[in-house]
C-alpha atoms as a PDB file:
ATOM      1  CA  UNK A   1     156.015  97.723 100.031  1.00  0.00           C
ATOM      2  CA  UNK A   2     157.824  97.759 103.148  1.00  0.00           C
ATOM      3  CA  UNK A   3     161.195  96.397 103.761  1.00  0.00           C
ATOM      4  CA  UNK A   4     162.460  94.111 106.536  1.00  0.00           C
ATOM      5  CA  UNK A   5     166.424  93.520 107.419  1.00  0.00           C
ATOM      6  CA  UNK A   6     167.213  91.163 110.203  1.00  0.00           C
ATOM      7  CA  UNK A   7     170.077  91.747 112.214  1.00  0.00           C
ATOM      8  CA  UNK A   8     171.911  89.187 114.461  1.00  0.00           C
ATOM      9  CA  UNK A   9     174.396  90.695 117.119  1.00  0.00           C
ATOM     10  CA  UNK A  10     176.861  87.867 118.317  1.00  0.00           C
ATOM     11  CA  UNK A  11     179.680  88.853 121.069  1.00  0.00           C
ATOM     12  CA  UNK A  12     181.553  85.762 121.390  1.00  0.00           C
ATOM     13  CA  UNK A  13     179.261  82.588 121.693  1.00  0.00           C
ATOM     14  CA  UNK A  14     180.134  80.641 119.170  1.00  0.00           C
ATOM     15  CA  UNK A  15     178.092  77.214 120.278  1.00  0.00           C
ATOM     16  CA  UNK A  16     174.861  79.539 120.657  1.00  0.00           C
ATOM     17  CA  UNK A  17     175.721  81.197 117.437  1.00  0.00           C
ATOM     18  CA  UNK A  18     175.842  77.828 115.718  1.00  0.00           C
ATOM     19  CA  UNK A  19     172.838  76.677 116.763  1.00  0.00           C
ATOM     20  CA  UNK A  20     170.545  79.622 115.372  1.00  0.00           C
ATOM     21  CA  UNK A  21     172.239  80.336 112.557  1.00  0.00           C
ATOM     22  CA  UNK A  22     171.928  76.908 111.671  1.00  0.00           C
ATOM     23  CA  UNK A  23     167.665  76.764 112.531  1.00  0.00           C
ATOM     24  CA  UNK A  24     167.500  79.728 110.104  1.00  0.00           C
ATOM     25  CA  UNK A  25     168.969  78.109 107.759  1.00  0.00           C
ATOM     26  CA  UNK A  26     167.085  74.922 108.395  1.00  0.00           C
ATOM     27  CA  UNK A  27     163.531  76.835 108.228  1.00  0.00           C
ATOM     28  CA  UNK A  28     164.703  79.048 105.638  1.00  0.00           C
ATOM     29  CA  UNK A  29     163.930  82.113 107.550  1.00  0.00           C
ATOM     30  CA  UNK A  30     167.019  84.357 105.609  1.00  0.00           C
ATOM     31  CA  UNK A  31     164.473  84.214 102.323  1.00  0.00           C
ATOM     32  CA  UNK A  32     161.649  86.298 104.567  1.00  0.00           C
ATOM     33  CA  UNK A  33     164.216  89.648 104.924  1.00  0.00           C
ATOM     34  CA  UNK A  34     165.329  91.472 102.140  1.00  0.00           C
ATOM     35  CA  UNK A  35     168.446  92.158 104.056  1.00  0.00           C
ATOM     36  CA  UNK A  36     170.199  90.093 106.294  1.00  0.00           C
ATOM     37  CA  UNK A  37     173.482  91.004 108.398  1.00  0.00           C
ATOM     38  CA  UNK A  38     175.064  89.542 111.308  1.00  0.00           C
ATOM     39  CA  UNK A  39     177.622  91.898 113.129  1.00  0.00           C
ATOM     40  CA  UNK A  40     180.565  90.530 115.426  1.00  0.00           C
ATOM     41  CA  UNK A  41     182.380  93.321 117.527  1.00  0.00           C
ATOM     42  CA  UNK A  42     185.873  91.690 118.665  1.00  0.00           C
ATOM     43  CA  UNK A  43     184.710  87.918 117.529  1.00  0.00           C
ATOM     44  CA  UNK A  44     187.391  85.020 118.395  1.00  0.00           C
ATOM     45  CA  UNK A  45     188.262  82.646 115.793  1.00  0.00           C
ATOM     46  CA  UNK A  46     185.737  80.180 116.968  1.00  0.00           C
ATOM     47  CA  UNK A  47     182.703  83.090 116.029  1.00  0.00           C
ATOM     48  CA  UNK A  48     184.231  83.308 113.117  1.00  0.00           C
ATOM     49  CA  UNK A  49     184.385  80.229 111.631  1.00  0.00           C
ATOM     50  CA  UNK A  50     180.778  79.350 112.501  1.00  0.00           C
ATOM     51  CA  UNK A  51     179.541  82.451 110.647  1.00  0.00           C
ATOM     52  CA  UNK A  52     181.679  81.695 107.343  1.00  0.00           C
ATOM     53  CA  UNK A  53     179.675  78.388 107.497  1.00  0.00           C
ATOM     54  CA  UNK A  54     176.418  79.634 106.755  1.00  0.00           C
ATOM     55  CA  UNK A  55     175.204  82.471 104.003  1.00  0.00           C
ATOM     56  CA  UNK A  56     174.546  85.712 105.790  1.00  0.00           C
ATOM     57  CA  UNK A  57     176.208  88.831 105.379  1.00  0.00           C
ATOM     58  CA  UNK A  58     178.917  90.071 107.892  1.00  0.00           C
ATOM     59  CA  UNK A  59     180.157  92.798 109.029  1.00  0.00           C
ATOM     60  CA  UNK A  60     182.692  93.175 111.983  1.00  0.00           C
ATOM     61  CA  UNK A  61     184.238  95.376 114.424  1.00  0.00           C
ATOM     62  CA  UNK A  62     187.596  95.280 116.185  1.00  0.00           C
ATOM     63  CA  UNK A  63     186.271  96.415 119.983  1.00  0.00           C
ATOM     64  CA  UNK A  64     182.876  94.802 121.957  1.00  0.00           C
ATOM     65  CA  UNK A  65     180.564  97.978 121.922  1.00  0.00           C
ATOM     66  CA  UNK A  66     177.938  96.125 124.509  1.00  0.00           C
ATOM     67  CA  UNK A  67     174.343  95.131 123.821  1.00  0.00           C
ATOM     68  CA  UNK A  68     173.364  98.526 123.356  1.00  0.00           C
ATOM     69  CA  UNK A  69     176.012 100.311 120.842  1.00  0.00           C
ATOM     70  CA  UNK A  70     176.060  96.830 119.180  1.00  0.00           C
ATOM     71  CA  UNK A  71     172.203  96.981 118.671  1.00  0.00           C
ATOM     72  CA  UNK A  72     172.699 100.784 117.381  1.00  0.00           C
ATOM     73  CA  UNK A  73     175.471  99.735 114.979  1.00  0.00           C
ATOM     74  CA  UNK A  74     172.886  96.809 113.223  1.00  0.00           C
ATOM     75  CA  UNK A  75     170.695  99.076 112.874  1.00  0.00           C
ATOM     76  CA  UNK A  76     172.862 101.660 110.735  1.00  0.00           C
ATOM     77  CA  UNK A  77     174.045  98.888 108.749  1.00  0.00           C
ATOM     78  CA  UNK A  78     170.903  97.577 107.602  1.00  0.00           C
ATOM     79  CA  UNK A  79     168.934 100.180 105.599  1.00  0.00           C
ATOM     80  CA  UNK A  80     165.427  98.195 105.218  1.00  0.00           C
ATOM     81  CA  UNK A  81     162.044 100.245 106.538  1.00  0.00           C
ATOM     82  CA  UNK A  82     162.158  97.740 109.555  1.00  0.00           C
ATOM     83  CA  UNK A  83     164.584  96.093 111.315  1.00  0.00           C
ATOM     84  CA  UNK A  84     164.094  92.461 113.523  1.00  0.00           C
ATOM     85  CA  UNK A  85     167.096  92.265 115.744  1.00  0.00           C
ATOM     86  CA  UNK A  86     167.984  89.305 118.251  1.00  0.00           C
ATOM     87  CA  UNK A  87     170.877  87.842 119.764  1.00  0.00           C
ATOM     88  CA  UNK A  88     173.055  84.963 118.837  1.00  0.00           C
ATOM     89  CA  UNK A  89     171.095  82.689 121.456  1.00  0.00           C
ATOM     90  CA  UNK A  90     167.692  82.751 119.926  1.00  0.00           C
ATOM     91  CA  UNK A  91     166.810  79.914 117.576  1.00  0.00           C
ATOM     92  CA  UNK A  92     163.810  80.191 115.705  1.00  0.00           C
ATOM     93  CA  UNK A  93     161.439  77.258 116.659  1.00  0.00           C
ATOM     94  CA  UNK A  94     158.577  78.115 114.129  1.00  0.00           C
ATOM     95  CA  UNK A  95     158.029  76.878 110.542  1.00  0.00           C
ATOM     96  CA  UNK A  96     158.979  78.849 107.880  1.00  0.00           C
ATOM     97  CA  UNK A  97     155.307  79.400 107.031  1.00  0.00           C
ATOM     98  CA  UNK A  98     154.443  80.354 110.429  1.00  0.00           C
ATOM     99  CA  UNK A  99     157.432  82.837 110.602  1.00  0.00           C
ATOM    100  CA  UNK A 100     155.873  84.649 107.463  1.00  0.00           C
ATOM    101  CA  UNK A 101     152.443  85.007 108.378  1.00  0.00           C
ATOM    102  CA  UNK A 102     153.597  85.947 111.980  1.00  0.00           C
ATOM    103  CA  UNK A 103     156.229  88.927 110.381  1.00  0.00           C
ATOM    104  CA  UNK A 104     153.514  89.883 107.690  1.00  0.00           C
ATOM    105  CA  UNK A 105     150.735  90.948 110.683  1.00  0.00           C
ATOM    106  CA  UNK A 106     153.298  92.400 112.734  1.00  0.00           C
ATOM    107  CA  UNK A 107     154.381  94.525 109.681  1.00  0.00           C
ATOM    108  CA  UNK A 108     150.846  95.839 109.175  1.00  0.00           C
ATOM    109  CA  UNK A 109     150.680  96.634 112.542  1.00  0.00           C
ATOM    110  CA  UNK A 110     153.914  98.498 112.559  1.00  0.00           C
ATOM    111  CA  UNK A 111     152.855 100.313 109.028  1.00  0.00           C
ATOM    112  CA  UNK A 112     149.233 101.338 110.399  1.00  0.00           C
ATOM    113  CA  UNK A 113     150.436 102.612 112.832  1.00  0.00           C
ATOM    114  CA  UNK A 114     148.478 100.024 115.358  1.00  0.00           C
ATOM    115  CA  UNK A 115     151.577  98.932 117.093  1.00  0.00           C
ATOM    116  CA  UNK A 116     155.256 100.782 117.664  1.00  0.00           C
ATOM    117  CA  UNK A 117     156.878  97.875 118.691  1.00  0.00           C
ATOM    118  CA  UNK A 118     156.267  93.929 118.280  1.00  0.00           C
ATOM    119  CA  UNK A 119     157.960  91.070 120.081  1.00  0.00           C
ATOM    120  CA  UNK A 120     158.926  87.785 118.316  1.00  0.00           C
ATOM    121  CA  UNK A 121     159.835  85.880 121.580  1.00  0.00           C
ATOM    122  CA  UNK A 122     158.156  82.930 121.829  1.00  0.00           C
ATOM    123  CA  UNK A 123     155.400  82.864 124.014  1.00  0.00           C
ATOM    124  CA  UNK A 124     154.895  79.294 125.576  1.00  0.00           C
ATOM    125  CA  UNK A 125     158.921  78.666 124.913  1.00  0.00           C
ATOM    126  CA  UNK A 126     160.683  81.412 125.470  1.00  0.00           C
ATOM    127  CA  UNK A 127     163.447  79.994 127.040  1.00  0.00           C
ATOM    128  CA  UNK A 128     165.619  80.873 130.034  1.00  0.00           C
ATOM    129  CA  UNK A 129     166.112  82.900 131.679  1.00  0.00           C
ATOM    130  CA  UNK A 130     162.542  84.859 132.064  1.00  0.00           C
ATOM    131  CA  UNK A 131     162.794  86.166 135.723  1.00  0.00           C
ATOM    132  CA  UNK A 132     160.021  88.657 135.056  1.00  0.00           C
ATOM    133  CA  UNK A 133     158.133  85.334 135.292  1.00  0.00           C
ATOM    134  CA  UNK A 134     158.404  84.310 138.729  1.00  0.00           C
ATOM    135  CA  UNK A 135     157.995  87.413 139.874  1.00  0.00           C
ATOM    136  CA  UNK A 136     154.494  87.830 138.047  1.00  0.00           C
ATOM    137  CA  UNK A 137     153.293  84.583 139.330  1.00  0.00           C
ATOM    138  CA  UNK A 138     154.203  85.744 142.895  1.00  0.00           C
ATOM    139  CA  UNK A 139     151.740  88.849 142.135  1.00  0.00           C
ATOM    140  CA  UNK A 140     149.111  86.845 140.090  1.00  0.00           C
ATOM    141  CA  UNK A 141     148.705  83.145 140.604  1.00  0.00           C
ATOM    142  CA  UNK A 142     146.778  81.321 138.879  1.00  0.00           C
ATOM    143  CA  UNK A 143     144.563  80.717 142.560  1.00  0.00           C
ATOM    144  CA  UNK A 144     144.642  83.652 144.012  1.00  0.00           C
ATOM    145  CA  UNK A 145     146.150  84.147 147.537  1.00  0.00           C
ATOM    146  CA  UNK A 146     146.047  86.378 150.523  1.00  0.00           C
ATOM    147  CA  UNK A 147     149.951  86.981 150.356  1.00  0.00           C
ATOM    148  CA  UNK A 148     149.904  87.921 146.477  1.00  0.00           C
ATOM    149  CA  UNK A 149     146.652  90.125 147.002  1.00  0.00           C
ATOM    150  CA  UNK A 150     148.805  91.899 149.876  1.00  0.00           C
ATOM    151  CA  UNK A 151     152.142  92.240 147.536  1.00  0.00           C
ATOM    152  CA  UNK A 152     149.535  93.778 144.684  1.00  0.00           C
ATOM    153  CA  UNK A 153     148.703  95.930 147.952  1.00  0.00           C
ATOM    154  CA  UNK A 154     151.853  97.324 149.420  1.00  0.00           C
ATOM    155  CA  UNK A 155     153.907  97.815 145.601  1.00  0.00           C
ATOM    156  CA  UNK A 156     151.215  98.787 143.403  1.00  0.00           C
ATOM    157  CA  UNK A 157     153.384 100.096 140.977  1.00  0.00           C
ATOM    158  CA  UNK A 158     155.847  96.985 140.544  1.00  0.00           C
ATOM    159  CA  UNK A 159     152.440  95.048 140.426  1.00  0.00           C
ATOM    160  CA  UNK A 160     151.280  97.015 137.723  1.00  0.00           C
ATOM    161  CA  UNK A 161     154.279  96.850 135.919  1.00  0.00           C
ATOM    162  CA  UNK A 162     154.423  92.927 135.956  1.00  0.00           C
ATOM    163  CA  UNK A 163     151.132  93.047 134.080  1.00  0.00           C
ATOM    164  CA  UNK A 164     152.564  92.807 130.825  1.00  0.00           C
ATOM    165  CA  UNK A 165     154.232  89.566 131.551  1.00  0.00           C
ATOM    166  CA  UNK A 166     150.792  88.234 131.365  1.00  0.00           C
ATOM    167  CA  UNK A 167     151.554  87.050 127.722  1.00  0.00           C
ATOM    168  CA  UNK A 168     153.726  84.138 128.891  1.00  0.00           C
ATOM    169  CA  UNK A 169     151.359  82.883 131.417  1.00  0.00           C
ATOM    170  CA  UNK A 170     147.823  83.888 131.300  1.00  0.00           C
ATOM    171  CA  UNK A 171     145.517  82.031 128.196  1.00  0.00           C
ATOM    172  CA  UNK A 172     143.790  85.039 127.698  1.00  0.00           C
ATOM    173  CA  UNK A 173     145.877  87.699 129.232  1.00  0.00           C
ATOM    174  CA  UNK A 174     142.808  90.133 127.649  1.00  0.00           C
ATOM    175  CA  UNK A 175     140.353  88.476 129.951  1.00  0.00           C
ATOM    176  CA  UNK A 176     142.337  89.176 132.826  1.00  0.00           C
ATOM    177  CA  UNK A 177     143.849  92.547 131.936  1.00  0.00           C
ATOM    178  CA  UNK A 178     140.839  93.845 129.496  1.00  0.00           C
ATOM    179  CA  UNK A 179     142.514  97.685 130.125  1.00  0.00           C
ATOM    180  CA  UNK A 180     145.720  96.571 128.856  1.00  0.00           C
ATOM    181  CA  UNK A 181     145.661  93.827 126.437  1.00  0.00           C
ATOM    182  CA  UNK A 182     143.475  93.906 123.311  1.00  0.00           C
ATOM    183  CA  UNK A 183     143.095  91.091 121.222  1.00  0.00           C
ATOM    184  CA  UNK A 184     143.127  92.227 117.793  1.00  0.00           C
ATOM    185  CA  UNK A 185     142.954  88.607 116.353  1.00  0.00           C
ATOM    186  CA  UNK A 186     145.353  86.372 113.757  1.00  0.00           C
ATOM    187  CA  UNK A 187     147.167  85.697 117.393  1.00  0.00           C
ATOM    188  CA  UNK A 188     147.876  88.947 118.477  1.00  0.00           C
ATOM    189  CA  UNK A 189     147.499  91.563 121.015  1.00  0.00           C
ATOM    190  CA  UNK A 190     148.477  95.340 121.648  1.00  0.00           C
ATOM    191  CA  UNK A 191     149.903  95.428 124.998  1.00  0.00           C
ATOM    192  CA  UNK A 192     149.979  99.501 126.775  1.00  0.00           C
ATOM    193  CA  UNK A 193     153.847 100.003 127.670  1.00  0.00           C
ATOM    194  CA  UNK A 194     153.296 101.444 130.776  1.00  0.00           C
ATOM    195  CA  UNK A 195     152.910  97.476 131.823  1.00  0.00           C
ATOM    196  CA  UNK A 196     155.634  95.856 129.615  1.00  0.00           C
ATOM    197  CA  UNK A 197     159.180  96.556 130.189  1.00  0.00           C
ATOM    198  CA  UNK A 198     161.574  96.771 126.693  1.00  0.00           C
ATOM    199  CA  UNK A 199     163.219  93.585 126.248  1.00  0.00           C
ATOM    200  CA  UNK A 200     166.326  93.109 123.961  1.00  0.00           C
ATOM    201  CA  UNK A 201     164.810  89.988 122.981  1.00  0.00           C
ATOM    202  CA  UNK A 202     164.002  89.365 119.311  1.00  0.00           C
ATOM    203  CA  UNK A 203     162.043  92.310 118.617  1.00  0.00           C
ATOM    204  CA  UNK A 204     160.736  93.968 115.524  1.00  0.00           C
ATOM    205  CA  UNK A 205     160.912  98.117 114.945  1.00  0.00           C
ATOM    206  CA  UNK A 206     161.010 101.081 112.619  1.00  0.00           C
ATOM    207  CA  UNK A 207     164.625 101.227 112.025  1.00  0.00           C
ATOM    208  CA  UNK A 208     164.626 105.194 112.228  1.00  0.00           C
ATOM    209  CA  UNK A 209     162.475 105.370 115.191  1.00  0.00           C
ATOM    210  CA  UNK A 210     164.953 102.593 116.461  1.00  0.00           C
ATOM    211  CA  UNK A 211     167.597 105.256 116.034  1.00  0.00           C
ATOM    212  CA  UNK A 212     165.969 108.699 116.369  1.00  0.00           C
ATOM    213  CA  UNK A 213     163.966 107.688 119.244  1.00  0.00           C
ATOM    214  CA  UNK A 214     165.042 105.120 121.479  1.00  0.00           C
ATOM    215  CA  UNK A 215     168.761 105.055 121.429  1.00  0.00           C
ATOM    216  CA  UNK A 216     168.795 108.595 120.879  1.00  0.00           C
ATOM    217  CA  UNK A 217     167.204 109.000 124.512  1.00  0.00           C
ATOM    218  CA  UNK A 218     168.328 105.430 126.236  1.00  0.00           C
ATOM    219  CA  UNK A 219     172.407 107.513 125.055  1.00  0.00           C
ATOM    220  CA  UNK A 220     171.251 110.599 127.421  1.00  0.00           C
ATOM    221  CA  UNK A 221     170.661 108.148 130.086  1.00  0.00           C
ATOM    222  CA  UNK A 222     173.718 108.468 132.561  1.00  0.00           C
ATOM    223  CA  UNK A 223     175.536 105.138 132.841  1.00  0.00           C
ATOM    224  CA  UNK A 224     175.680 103.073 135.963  1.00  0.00           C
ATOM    225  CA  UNK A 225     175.146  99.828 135.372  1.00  0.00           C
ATOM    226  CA  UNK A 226     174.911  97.161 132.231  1.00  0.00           C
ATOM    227  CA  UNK A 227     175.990  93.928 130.503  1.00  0.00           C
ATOM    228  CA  UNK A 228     179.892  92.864 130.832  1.00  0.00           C
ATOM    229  CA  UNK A 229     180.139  96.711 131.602  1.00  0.00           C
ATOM    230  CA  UNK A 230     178.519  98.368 128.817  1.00  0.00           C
ATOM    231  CA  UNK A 231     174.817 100.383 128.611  1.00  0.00           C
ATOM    232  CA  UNK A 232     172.576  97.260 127.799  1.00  0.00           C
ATOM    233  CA  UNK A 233     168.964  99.351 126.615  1.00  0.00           C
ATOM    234  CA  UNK A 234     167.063  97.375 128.600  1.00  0.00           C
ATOM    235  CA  UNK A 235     168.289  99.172 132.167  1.00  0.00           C
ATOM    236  CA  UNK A 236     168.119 102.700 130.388  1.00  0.00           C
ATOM    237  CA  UNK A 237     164.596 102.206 129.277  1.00  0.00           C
ATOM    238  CA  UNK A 238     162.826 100.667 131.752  1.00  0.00           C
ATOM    239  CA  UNK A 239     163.937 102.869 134.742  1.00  0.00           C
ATOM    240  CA  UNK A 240     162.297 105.382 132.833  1.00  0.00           C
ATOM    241  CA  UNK A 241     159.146 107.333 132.395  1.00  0.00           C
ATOM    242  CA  UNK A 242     160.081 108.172 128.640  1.00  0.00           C
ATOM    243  CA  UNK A 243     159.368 104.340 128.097  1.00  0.00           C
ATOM    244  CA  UNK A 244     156.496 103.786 130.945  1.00  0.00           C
ATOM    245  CA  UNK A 245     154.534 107.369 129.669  1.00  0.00           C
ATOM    246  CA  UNK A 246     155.517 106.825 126.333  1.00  0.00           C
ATOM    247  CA  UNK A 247     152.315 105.536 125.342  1.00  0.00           C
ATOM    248  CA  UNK A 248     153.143 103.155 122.594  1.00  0.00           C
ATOM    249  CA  UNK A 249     151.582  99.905 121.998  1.00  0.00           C
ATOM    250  CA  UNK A 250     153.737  96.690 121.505  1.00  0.00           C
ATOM    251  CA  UNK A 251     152.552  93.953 119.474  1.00  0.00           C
ATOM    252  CA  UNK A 252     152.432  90.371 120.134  1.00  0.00           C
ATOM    253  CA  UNK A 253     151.784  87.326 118.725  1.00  0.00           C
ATOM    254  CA  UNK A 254     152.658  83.533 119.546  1.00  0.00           C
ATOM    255  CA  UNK A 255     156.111  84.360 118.592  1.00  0.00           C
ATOM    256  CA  UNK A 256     159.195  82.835 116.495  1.00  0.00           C
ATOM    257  CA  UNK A 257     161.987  82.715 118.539  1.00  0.00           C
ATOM    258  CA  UNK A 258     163.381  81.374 122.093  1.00  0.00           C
ATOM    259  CA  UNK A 259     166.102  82.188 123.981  1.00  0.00           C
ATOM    260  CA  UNK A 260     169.163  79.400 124.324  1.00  0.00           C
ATOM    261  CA  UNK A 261     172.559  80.304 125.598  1.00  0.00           C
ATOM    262  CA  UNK A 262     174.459  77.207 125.400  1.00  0.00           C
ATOM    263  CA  UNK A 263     177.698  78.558 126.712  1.00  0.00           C
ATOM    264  CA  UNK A 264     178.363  81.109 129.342  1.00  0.00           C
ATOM    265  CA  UNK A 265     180.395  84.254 128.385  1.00  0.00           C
ATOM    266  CA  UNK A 266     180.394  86.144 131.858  1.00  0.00           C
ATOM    267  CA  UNK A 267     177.343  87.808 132.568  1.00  0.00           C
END
């Protein structure tokens, strides 16, 4: 059978940290991985002493690598088949129950080779901030207007690419988008890449393709811009037509986990 490691990054944040450490241990999600490893580059005393309060592995680092080198270095740590890596700002708001079935299906997916990718953001509570959202429902309201039937008009593209943010907004996102969305059942649809963007949110992966594939190209990609001044993935990959042409089909269900930063760390 196939193995699954999750792997929390935490940079700082200590309150945010707390808080979904402690609903994993509430919903006892640690029992669903076979591994599970939190890793703190430069963590202050108040990081650490919320992690020694709860029973996860962790490893640590003495600089801040950034979202994306800090994502990278998870993933060599863990050594499962797949790897579910998040932030230290996403509780888990799903049962324990739920949480399995949801990871089970996204696993098959994954293994048959349905899906490359799936997302474990939650759906109808994904939390703050989703600014992909706004800008959807200026390009697809829920009554159509003249103005957002002109803005699908004059950037095709950028309207095409907000398609895949159909999943937080539309009931049946398949109905609407039947070319890019297919509803496989259980909850879940394959969504095309070329119309959702990479997200650093919660997501689940082939820990070698994680590594041989995506940070090995996102590393090529000349830095110019990121998170507190480091390469953050998501810029790399979705300026690019390696992600966009890739392809690969991304797999989502309701989803397990929002998005709650209850402190701000400066950026």
């Amino acid at each position: 059978m196939s193995t699954i490691g999750l792997g929390v990054l935490s940079w700082r944040g200590a309150a945010s940290l707390k808080s979904a450490l402690q609903s994993y241990a509430d919903l006892d999600f640690f029992s669903l991985f076979d591994e599970n490893l939190l890793f703190l580059p430069d963590p202050d005393k108040a990081v650490l002493k919320v992690a020694d309060q709860f029973n996860i592995s962790m490893q640590q680092a003495n600089d801040n690598f950034g979202i994306m080198s800090g994502m990278e270095q998870l993933a060599k740590r863990l050594s499962t088949d797949y790897i579910l890596l998040t932030e230290n700002d996403c509780p888990l708001i799903e049962s324990h129950d739920e949480a399995k079935r949801q990871l089970q299906k996204a696993v098959e997916l994954l293994d048959s080779g349905q899906a490359d990718i799936a997302r474990m953001r939650h759906v109808k509570q994904p939390g703050e901030p989703l600014v992909a959202l706004d800008k959807y429902i200026r390009y697809y309201p829920k009554n159509d207007t003249f103005f957002a039937r002109l803005r699908r008009v004059l950037r095709p593209a950028k309207a095409e690419r907000l398609i895949g943010t159909a999943i937080f907004s539309e009931q049946f996102p398949d109905k609407k988008f039947p070319q890019h969305f297919d509803n496989i059942g259980d909850g879940f649809y394959l969504v095309d890449a070329s119309v959702m963007t990479w997200t650093n949110q919660s997501f689940l992966i082939n820990r070698k393709f994680f590594l041989e594939t995506i940070i090995a190209y996102a590393k090529t990609v000349p830095f110019t811009r990121g998170a507190n001044g480091y390469p953050a993935l998501e810029i790399e990959l979705n300026r690019s037509k390696f992600w966009t042409k890739s392809g690969w089909k991304i797999a989502c269900g309701s989803g397990l986990l929002t998005h709650e930063r209850l402190e701000n760390r400066g950026y």
